[in-house]
N, C-alpha and C. Protein backbone atom coordinates (compact mmCIF):
# COMPACT_ATOMS: atom_id res chain seq x y z
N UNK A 1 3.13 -7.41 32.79
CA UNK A 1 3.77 -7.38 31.50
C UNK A 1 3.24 -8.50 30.62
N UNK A 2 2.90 -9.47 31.29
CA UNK A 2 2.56 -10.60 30.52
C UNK A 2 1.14 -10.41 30.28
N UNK A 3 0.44 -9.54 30.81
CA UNK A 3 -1.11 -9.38 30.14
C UNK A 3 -0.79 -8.87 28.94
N UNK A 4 0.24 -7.69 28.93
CA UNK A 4 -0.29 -6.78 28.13
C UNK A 4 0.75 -7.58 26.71
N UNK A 5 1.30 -8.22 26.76
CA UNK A 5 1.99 -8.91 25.76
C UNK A 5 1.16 -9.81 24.95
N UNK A 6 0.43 -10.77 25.94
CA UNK A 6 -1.09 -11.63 25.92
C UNK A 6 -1.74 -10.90 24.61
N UNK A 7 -2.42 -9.07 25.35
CA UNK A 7 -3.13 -8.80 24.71
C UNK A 7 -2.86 -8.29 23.17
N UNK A 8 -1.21 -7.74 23.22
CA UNK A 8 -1.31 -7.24 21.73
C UNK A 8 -0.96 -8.55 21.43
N UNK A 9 -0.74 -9.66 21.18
CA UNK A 9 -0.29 -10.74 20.44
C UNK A 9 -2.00 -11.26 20.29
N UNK A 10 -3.23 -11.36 21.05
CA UNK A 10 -4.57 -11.14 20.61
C UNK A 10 -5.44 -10.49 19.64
N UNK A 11 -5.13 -9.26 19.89
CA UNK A 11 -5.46 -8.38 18.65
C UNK A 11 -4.48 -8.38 17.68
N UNK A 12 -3.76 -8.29 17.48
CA UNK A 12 -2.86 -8.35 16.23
C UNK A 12 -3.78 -10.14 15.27
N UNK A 13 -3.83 -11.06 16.13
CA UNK A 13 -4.58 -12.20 15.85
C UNK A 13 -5.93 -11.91 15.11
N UNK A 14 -6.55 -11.11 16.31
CA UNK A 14 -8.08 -10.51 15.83
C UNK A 14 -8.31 -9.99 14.42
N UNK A 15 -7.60 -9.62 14.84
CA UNK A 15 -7.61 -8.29 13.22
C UNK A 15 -6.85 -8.83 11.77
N UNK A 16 -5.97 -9.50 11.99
CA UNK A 16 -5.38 -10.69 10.99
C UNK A 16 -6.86 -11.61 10.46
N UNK A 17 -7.46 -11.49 11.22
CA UNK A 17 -8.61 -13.20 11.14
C UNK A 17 -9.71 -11.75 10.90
N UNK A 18 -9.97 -10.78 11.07
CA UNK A 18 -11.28 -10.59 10.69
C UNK A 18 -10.68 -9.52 8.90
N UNK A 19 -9.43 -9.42 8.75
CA UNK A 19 -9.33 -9.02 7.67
C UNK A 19 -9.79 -10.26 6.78
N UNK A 20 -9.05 -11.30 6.87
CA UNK A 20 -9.26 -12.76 6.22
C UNK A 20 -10.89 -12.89 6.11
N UNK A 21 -11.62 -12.45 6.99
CA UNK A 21 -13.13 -13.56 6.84
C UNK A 21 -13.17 -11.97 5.65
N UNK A 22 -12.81 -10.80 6.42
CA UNK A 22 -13.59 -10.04 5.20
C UNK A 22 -13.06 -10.22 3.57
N UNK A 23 -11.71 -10.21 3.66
CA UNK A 23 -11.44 -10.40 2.01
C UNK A 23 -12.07 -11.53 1.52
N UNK A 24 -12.50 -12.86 2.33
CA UNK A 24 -12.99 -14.27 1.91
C UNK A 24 -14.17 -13.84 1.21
N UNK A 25 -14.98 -13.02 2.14
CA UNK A 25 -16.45 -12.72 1.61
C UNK A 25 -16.15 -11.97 0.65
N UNK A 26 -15.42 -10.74 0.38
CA UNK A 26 -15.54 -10.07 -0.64
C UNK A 26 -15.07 -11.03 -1.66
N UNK A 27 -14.52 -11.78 -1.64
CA UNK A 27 -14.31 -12.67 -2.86
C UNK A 27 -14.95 -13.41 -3.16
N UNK A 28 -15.51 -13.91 -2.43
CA UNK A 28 -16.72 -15.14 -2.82
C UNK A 28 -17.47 -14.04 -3.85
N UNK A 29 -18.36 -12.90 -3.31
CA UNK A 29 -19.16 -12.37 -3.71
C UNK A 29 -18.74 -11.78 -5.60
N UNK A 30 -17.56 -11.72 -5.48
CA UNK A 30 -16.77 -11.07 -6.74
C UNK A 30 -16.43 -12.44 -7.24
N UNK A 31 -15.76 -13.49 -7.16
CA UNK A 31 -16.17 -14.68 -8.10
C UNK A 31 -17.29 -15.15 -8.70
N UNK A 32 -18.63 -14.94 -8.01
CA UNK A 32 -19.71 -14.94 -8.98
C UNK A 32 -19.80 -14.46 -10.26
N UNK A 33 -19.41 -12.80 -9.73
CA UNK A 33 -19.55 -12.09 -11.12
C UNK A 33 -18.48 -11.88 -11.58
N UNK A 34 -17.25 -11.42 -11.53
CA UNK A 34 -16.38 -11.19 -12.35
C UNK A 34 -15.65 -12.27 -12.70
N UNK A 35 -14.76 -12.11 -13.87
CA UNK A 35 -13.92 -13.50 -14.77
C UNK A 35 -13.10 -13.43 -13.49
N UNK A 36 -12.32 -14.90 -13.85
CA UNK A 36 -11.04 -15.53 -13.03
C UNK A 36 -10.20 -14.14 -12.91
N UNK A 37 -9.49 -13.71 -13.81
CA UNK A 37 -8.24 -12.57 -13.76
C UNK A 37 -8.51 -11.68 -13.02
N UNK A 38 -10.06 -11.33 -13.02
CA UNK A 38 -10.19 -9.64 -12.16
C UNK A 38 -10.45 -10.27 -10.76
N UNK A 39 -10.85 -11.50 -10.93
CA UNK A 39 -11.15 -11.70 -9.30
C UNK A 39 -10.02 -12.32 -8.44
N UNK A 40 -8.49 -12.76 -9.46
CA UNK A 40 -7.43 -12.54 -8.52
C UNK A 40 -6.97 -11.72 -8.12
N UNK A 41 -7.34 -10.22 -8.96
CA UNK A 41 -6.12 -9.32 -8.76
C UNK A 41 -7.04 -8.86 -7.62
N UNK A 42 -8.52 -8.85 -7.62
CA UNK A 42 -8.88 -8.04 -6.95
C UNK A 42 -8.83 -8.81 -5.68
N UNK A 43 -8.74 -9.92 -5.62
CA UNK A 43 -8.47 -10.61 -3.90
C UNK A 43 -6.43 -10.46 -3.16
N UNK A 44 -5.71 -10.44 -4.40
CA UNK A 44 -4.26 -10.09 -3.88
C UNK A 44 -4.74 -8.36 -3.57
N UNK A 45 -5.01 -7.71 -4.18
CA UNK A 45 -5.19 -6.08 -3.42
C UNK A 45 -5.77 -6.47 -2.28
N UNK A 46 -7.10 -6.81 -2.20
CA UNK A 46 -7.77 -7.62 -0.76
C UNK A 46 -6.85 -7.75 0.17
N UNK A 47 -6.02 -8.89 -0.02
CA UNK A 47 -4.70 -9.45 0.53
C UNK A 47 -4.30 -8.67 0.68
N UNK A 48 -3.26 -7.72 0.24
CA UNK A 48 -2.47 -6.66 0.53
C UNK A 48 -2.68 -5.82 1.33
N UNK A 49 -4.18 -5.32 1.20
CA UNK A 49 -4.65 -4.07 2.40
C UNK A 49 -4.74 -4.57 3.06
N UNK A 50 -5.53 -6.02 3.72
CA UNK A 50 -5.54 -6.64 4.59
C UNK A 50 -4.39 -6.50 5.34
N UNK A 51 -3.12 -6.91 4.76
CA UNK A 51 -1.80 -6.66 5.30
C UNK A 51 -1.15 -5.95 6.15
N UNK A 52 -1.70 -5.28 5.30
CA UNK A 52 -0.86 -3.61 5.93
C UNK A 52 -1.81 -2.77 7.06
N UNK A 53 -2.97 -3.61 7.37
CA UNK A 53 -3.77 -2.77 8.13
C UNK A 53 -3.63 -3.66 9.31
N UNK A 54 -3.10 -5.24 8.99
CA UNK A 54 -2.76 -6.05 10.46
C UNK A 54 -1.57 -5.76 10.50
N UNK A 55 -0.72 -5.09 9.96
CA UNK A 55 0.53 -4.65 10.30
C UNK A 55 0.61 -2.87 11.04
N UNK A 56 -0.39 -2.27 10.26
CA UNK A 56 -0.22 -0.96 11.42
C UNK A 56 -0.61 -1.39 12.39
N UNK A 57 -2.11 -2.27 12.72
CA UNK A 57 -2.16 -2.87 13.97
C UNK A 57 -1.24 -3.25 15.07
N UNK A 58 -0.82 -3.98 14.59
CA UNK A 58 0.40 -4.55 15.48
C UNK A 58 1.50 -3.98 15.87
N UNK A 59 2.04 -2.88 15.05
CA UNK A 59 2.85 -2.01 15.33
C UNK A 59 2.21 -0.85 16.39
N UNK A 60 0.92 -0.24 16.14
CA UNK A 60 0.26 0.53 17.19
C UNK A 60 0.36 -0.10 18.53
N UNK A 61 -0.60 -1.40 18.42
CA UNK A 61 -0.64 -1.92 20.09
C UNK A 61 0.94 -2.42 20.62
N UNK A 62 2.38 -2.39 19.63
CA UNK A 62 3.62 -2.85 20.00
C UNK A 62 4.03 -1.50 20.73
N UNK A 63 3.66 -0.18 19.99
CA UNK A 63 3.51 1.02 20.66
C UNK A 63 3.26 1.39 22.02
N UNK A 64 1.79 0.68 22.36
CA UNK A 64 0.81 1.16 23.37
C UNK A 64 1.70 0.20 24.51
N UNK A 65 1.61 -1.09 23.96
CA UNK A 65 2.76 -1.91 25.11
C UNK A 65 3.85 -1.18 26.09
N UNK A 66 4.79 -0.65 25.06
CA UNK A 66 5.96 -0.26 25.26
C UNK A 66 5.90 0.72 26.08
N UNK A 67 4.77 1.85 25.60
CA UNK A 67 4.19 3.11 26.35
C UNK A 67 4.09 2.63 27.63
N UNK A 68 3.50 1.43 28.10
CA UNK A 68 3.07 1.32 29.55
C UNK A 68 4.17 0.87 29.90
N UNK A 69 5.20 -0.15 29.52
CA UNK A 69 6.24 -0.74 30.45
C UNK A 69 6.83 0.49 30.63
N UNK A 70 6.95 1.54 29.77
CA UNK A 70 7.56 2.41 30.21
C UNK A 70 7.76 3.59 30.93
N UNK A 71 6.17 4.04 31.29
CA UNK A 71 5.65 4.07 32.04
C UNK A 71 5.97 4.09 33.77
N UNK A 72 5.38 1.98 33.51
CA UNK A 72 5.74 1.72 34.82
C UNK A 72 6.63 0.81 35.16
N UNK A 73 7.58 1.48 34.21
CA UNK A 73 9.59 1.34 35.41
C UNK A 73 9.62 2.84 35.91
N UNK A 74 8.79 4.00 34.97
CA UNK A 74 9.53 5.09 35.59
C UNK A 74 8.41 5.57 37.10
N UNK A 75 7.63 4.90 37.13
CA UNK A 75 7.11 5.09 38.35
C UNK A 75 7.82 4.11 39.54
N UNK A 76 8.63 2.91 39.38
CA UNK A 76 9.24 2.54 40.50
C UNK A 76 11.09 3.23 40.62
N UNK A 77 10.75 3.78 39.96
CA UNK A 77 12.30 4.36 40.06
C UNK A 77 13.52 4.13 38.47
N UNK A 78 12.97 2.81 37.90
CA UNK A 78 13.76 2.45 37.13
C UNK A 78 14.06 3.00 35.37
N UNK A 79 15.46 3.67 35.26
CA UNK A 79 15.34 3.87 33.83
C UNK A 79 14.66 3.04 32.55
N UNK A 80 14.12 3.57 31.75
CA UNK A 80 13.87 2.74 30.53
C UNK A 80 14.72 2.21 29.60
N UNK A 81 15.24 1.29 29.21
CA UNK A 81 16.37 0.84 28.39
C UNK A 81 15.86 1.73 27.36
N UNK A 82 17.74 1.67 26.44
CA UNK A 82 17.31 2.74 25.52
C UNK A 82 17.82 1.67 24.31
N UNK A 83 17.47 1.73 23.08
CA UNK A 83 17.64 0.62 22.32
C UNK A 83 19.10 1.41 21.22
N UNK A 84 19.98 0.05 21.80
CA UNK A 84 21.30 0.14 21.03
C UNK A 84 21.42 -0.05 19.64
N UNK A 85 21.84 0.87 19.01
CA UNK A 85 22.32 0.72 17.72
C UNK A 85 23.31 -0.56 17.15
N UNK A 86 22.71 -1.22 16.16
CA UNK A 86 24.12 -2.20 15.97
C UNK A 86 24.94 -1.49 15.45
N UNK A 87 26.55 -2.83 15.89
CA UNK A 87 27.54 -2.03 15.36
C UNK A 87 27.74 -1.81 13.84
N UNK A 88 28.17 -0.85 13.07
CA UNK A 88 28.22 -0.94 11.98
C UNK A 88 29.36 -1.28 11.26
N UNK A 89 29.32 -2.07 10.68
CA UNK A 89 30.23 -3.37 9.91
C UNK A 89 31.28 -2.01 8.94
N UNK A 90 32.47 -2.26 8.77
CA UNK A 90 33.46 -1.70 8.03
C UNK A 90 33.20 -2.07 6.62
N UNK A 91 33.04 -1.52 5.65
CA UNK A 91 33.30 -1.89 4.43
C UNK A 91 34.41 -1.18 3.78
């Protein structure tokens, strides 16, 4: 369990750090030529996709994790916890 925890907390890392070197470069390269304004907006979009693509990441391999622990409890016999709803507050 602890590899595979190891490993998505690695890649989720990986892929965080190679979005970063790539938006860095695409920005360097776009501060040359374009004014200040287009080359923020265009490094926060940068930023943003970056985001969301180390976030499906991490959610996939939180996936693939889960897939195997679950897996292998049901090969030694053991149910898979099932995830409890909180309680919901009265208003």
């Amino acid at each position: 369990m602890a590899i595979q925890v190891f490993l998505a907390k690695a890649t989720t890392t990986v892929i965080t750090g190679l979005a970063g070197v790539t938006a860095y470069e695409i920005l360097k390269k776009a501060a040359a030529k374009a004014p200040l304004r287009q080359t923020a907006v265009s490094a926060a979009a940068l930023g943003l996709r970056g985001t969301r693509k180390a976030e499906e990441a991490a959610e996939s391999a939180r996936l693939k994790v889960a897939d195997v622990m679950a897996e292998a409890r049901e090969r030694i016999g053991e149910e898979s916890p099932t995830r409890k709803r909180p309680a919901r507050p009265d208003h």
